[in-house]
PDB file of N, CA and C in Angstrom:
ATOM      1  N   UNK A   1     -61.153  14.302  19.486  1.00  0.00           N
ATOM      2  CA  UNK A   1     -60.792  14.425  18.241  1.00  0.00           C
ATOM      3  C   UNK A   1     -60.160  13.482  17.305  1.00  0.00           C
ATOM      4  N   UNK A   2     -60.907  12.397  16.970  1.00  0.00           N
ATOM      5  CA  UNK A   2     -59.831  11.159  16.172  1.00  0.00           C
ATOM      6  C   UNK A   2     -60.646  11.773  14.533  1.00  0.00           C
ATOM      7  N   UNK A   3     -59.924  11.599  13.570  1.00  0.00           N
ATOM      8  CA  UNK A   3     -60.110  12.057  12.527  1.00  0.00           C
ATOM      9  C   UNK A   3     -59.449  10.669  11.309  1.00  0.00           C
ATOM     10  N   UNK A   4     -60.342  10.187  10.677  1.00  0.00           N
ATOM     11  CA  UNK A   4     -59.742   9.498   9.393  1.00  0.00           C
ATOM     12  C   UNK A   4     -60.269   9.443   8.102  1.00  0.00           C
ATOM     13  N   UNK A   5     -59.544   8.929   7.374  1.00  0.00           N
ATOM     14  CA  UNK A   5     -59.664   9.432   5.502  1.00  0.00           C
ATOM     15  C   UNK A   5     -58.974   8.214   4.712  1.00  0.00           C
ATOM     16  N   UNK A   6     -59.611   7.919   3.601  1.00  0.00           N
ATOM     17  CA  UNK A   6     -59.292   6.884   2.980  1.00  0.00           C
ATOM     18  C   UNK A   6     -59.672   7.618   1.599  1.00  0.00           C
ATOM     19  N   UNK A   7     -58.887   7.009   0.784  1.00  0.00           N
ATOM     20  CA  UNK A   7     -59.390   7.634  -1.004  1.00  0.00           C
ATOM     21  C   UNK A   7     -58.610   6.208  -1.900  1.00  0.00           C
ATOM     22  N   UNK A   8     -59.170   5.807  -2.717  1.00  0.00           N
ATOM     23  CA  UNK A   8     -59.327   4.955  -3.924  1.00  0.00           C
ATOM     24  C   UNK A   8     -58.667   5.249  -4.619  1.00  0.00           C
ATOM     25  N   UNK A   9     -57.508   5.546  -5.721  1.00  0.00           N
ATOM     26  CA  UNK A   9     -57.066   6.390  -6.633  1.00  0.00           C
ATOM     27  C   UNK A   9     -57.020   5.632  -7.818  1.00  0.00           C
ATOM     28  N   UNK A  10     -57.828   5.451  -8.950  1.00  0.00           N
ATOM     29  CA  UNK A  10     -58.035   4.530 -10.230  1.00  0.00           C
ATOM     30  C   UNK A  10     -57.235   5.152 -11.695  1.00  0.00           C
ATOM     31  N   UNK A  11     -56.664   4.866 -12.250  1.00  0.00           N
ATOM     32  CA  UNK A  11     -56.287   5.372 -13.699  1.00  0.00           C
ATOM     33  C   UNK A  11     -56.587   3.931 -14.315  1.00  0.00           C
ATOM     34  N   UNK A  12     -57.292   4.342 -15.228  1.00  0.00           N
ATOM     35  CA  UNK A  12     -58.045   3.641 -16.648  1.00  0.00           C
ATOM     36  C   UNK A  12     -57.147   3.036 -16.950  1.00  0.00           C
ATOM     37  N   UNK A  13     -57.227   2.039 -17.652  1.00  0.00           N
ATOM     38  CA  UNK A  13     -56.658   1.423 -18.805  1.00  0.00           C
ATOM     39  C   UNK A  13     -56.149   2.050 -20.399  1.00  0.00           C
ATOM     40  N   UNK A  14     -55.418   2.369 -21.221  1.00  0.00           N
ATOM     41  CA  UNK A  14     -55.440   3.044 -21.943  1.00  0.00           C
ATOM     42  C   UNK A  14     -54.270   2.205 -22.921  1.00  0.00           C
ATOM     43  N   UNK A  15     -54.215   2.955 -24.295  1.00  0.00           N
ATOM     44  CA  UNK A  15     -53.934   3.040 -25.586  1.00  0.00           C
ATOM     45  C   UNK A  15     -52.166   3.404 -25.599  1.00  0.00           C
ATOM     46  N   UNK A  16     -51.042   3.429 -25.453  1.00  0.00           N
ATOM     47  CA  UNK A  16     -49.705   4.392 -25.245  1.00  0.00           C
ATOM     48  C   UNK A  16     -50.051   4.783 -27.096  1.00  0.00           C
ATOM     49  N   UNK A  17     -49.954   5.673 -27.629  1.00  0.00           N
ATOM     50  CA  UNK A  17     -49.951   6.041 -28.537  1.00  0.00           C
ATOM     51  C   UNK A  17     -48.594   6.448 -28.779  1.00  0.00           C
ATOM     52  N   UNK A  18     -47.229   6.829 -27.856  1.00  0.00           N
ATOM     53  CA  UNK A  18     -45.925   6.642 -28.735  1.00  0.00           C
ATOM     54  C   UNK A  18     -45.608   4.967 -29.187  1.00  0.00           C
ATOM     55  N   UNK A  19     -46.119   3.995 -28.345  1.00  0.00           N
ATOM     56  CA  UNK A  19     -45.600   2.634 -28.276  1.00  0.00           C
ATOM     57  C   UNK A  19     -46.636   1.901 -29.022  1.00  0.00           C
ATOM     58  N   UNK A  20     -47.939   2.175 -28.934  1.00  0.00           N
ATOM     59  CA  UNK A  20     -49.168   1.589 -29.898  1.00  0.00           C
ATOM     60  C   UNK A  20     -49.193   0.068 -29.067  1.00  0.00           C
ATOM     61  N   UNK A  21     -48.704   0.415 -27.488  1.00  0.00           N
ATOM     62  CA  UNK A  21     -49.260  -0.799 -26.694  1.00  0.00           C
ATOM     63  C   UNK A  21     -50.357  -0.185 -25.909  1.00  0.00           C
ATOM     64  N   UNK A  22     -50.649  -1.537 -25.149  1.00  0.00           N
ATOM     65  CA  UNK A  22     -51.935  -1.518 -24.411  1.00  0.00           C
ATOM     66  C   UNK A  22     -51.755  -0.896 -22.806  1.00  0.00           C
ATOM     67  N   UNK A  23     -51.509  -0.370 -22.032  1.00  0.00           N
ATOM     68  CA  UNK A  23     -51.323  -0.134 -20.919  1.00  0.00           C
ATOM     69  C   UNK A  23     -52.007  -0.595 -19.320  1.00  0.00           C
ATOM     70  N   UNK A  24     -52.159  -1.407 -18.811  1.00  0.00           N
ATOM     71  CA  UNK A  24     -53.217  -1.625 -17.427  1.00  0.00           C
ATOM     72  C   UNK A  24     -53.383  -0.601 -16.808  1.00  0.00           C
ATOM     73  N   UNK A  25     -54.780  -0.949 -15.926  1.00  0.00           N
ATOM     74  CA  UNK A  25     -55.211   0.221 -15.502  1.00  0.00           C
ATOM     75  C   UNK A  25     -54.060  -0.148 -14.248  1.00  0.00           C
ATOM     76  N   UNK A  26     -54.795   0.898 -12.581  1.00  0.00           N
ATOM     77  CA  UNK A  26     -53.890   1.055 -11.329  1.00  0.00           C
ATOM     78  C   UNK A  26     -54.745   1.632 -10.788  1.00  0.00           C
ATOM     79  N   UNK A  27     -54.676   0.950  -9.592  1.00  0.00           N
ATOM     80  CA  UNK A  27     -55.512   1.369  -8.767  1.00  0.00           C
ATOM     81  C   UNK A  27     -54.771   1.249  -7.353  1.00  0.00           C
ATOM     82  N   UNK A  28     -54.644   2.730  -6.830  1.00  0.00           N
ATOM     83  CA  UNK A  28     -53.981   2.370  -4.975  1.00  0.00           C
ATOM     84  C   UNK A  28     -54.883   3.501  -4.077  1.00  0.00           C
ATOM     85  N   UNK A  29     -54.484   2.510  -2.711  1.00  0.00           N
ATOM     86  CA  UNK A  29     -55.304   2.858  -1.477  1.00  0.00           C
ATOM     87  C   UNK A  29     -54.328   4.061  -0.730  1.00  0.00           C
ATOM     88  N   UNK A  30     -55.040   5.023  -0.323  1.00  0.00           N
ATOM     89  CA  UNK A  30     -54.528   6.107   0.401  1.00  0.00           C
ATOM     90  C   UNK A  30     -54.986   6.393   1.653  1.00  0.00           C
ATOM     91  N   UNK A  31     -54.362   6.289   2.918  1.00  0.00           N
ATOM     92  CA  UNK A  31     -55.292   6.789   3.979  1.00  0.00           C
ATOM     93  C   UNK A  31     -54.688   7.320   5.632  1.00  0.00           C
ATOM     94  N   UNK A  32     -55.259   7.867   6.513  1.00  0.00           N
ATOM     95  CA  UNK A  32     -54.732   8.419   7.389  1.00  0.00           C
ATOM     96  C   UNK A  32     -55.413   7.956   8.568  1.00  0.00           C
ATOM     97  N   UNK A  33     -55.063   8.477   9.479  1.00  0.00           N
ATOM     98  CA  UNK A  33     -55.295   8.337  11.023  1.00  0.00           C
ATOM     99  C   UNK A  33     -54.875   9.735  11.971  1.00  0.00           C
ATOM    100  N   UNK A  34     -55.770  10.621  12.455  1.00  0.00           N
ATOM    101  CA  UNK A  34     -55.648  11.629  13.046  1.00  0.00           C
ATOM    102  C   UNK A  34     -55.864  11.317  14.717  1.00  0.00           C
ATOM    103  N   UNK A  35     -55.244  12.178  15.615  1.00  0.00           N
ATOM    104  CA  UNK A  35     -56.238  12.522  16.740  1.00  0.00           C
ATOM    105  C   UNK A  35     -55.486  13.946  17.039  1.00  0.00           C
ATOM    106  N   UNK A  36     -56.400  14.715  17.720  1.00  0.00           N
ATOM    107  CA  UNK A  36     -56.196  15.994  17.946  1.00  0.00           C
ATOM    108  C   UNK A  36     -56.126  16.148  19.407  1.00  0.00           C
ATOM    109  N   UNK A  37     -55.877  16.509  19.846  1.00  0.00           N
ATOM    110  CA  UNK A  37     -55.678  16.435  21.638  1.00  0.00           C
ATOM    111  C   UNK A  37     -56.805  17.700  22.119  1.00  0.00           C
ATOM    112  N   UNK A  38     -57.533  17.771  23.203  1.00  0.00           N
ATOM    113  CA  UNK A  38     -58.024  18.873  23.636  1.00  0.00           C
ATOM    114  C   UNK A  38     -57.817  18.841  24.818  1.00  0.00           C
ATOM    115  N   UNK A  39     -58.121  20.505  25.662  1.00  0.00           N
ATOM    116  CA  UNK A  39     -58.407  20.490  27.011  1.00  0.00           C
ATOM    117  C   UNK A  39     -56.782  22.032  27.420  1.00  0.00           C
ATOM    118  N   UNK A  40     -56.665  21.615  28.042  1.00  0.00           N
ATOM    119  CA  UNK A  40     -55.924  22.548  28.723  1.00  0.00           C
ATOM    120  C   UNK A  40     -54.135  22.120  28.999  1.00  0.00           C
ATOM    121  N   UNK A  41     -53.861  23.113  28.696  1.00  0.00           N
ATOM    122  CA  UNK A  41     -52.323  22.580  28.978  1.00  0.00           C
ATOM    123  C   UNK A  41     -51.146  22.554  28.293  1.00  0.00           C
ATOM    124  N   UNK A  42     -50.452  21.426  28.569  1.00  0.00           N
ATOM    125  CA  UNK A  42     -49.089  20.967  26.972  1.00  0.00           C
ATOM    126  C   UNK A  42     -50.079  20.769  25.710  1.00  0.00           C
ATOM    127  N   UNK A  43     -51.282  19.999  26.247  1.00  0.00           N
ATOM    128  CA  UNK A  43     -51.677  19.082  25.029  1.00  0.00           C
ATOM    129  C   UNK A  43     -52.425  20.065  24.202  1.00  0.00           C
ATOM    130  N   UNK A  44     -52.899  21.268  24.707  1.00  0.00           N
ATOM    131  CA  UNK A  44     -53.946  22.423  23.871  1.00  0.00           C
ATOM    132  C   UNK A  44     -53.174  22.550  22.541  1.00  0.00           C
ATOM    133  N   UNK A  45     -54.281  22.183  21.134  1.00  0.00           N
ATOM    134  CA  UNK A  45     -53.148  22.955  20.354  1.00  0.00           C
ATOM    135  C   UNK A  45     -52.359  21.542  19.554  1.00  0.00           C
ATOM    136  N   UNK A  46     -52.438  20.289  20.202  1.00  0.00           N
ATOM    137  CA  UNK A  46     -51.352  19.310  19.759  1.00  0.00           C
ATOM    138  C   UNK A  46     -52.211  18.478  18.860  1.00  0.00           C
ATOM    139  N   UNK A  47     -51.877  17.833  17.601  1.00  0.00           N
ATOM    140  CA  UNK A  47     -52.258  16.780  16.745  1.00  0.00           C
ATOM    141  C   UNK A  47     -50.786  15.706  16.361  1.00  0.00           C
ATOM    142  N   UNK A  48     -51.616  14.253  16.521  1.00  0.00           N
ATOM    143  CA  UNK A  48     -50.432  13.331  15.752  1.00  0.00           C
ATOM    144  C   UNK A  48     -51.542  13.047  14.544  1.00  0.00           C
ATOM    145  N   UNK A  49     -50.692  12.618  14.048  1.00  0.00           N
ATOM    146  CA  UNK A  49     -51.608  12.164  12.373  1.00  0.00           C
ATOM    147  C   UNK A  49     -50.641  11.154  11.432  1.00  0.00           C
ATOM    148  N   UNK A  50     -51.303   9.914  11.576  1.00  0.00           N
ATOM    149  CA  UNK A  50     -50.394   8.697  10.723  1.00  0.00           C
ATOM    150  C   UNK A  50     -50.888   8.724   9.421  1.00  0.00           C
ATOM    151  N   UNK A  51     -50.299   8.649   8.072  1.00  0.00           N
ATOM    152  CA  UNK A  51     -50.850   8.981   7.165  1.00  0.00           C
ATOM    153  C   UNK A  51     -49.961   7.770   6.127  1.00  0.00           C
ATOM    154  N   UNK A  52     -50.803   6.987   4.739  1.00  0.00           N
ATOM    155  CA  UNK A  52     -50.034   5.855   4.445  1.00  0.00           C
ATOM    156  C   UNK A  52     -50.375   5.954   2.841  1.00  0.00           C
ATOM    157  N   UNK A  53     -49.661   6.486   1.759  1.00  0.00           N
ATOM    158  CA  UNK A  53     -49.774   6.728   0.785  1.00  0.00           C
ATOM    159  C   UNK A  53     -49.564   5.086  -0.403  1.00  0.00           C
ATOM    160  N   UNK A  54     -50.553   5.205  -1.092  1.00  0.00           N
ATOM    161  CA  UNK A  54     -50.169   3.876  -1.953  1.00  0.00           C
ATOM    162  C   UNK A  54     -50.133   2.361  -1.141  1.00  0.00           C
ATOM    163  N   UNK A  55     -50.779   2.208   0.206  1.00  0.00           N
ATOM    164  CA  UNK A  55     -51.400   1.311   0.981  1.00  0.00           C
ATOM    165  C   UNK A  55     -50.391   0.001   1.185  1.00  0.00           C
ATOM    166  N   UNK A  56     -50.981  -0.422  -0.408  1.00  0.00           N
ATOM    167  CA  UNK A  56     -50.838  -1.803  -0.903  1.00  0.00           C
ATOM    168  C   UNK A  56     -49.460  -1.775  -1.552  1.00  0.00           C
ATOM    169  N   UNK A  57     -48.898  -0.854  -1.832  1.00  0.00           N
ATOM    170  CA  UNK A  57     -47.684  -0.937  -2.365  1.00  0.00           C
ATOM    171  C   UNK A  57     -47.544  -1.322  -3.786  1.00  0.00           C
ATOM    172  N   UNK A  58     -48.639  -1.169  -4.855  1.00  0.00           N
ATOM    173  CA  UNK A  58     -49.337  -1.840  -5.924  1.00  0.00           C
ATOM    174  C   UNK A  58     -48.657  -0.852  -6.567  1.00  0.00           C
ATOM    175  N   UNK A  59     -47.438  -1.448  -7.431  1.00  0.00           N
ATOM    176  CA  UNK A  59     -46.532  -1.214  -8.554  1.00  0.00           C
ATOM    177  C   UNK A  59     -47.538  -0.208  -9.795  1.00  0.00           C
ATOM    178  N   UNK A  60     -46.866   0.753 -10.529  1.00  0.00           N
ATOM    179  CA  UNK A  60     -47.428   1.060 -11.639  1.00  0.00           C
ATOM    180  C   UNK A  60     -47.291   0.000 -12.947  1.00  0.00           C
ATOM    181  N   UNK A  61     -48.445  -0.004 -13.718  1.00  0.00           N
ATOM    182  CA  UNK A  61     -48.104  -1.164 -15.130  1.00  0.00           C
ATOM    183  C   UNK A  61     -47.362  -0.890 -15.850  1.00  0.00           C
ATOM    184  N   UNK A  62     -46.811  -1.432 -16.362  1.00  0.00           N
ATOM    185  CA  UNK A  62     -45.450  -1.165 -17.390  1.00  0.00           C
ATOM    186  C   UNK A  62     -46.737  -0.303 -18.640  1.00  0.00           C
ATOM    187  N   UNK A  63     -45.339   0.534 -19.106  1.00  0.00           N
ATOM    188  CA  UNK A  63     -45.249   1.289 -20.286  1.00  0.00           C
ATOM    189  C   UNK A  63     -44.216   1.441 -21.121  1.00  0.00           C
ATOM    190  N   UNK A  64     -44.136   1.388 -22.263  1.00  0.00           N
ATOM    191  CA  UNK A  64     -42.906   1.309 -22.917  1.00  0.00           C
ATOM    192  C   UNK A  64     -42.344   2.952 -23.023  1.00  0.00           C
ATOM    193  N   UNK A  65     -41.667   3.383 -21.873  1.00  0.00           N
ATOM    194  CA  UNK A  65     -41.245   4.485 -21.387  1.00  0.00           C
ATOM    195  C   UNK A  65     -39.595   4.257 -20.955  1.00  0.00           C
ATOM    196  N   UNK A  66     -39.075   5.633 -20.815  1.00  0.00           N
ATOM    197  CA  UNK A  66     -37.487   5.272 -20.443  1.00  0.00           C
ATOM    198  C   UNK A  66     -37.295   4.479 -19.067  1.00  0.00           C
ATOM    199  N   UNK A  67     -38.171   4.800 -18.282  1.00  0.00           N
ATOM    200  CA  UNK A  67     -38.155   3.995 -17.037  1.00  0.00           C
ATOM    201  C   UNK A  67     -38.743   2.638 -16.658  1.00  0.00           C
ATOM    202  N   UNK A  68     -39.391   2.258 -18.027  1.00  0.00           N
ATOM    203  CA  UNK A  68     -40.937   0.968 -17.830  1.00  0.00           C
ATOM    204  C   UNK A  68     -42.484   1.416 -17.306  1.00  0.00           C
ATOM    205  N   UNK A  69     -42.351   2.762 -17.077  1.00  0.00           N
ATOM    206  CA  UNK A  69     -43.926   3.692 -16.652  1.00  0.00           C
ATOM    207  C   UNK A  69     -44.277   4.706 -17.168  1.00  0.00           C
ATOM    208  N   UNK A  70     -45.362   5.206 -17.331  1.00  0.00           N
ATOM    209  CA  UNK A  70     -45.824   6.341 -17.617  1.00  0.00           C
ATOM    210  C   UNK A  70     -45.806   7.494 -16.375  1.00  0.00           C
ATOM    211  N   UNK A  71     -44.979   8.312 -16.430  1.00  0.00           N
ATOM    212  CA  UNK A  71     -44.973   8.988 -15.122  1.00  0.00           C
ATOM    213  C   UNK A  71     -45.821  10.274 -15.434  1.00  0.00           C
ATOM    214  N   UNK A  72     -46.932  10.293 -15.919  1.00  0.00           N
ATOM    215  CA  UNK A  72     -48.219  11.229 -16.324  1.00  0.00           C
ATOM    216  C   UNK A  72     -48.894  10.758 -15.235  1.00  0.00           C
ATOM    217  N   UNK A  73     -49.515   9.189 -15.570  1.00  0.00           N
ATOM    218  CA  UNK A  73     -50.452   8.652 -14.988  1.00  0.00           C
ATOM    219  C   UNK A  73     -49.954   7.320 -13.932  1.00  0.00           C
ATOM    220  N   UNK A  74     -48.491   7.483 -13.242  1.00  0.00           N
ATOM    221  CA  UNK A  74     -48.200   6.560 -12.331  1.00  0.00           C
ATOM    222  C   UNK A  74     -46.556   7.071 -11.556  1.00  0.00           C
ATOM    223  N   UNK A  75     -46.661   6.760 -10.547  1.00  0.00           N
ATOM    224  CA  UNK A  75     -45.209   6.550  -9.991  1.00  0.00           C
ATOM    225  C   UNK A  75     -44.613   5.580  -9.425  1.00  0.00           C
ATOM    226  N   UNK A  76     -43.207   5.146  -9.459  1.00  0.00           N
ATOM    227  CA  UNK A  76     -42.425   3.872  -8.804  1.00  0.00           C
ATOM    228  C   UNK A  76     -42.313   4.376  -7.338  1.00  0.00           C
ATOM    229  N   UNK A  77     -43.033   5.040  -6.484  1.00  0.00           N
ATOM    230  CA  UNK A  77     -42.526   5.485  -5.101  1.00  0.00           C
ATOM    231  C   UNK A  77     -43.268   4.304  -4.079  1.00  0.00           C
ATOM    232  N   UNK A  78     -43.938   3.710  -4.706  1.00  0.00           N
ATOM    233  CA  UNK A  78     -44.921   2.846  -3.777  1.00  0.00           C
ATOM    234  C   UNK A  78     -44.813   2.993  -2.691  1.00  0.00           C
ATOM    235  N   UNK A  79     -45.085   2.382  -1.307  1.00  0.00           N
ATOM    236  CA  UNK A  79     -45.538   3.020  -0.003  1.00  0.00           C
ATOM    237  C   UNK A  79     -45.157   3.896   0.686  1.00  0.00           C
ATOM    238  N   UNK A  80     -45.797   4.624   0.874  1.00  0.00           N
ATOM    239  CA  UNK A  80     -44.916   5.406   1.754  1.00  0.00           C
ATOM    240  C   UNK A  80     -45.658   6.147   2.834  1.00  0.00           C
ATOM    241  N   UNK A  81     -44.674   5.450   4.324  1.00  0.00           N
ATOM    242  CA  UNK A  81     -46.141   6.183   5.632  1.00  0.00           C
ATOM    243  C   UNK A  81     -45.018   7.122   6.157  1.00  0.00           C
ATOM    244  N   UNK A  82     -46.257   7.837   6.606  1.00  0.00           N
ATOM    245  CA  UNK A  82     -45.043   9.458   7.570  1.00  0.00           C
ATOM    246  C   UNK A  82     -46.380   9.688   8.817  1.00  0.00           C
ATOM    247  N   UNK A  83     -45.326  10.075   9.903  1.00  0.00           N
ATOM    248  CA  UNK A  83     -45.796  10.486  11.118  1.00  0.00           C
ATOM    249  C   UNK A  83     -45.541  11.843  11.013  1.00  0.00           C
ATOM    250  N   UNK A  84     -46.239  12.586  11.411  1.00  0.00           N
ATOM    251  CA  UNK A  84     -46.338  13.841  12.157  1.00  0.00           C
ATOM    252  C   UNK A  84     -47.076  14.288  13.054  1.00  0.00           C
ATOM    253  N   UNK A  85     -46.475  15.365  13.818  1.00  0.00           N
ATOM    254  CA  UNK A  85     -47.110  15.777  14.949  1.00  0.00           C
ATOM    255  C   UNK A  85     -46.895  17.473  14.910  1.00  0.00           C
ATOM    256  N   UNK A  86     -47.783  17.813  15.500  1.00  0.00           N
ATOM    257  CA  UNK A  86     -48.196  19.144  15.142  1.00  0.00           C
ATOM    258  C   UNK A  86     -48.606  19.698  16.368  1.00  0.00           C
ATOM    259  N   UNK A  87     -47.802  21.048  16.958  1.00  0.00           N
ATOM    260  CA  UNK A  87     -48.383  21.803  18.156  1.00  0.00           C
ATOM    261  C   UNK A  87     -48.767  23.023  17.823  1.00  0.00           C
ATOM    262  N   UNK A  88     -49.938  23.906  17.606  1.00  0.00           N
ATOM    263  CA  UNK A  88     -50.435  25.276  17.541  1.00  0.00           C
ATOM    264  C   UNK A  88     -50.230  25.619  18.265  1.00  0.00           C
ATOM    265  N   UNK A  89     -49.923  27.234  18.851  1.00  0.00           N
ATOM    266  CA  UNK A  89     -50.868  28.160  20.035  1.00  0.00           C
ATOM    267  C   UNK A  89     -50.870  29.481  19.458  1.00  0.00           C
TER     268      UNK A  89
END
């Protein structure tokens, strides 16, 4: 059972219409790493799964906002990986 996932996440380029600036687009990588255990036993039932949000760590573009971003179309959380593990029965 190995299981993985990757996704692209793009926001356009755009207009700020409170600021009447120009905004860059953003683009970040999202992706995981599964395996599921089978067979009989402790392991019946068990998954680890590494999972890595915002990849590249690729900043949102400034916006003339209270923070320097548009938090509609971006967030300052950049990377962030989490382990979990998971037992059913």
């Amino acid at each position: 059972g190995w299981s993985f996932n990757a996704g692209v996440n793009f926001a356009n380029a755009y207009n700020d219409p409170s600021s009447n600036r120009g905004v860059d687009s953003w683009t970040t990588v999202d992706t995981g790493i599964g395996y599921e255990f089978g067979g009989d036993g402790w392991s019946k039932g068990l998954s680890v799964r590494l999972a890595a949000t915002n990849l590249f760590d690729t900043p949102p573009p400034f916006a003339n906002r209270l923070f320097g971003y548009d938090g509609a179309n971006g967030n300052q959380t950049g990377r962030s990986i989490s382990l979990s593990v998971t037992k059913s029965w």
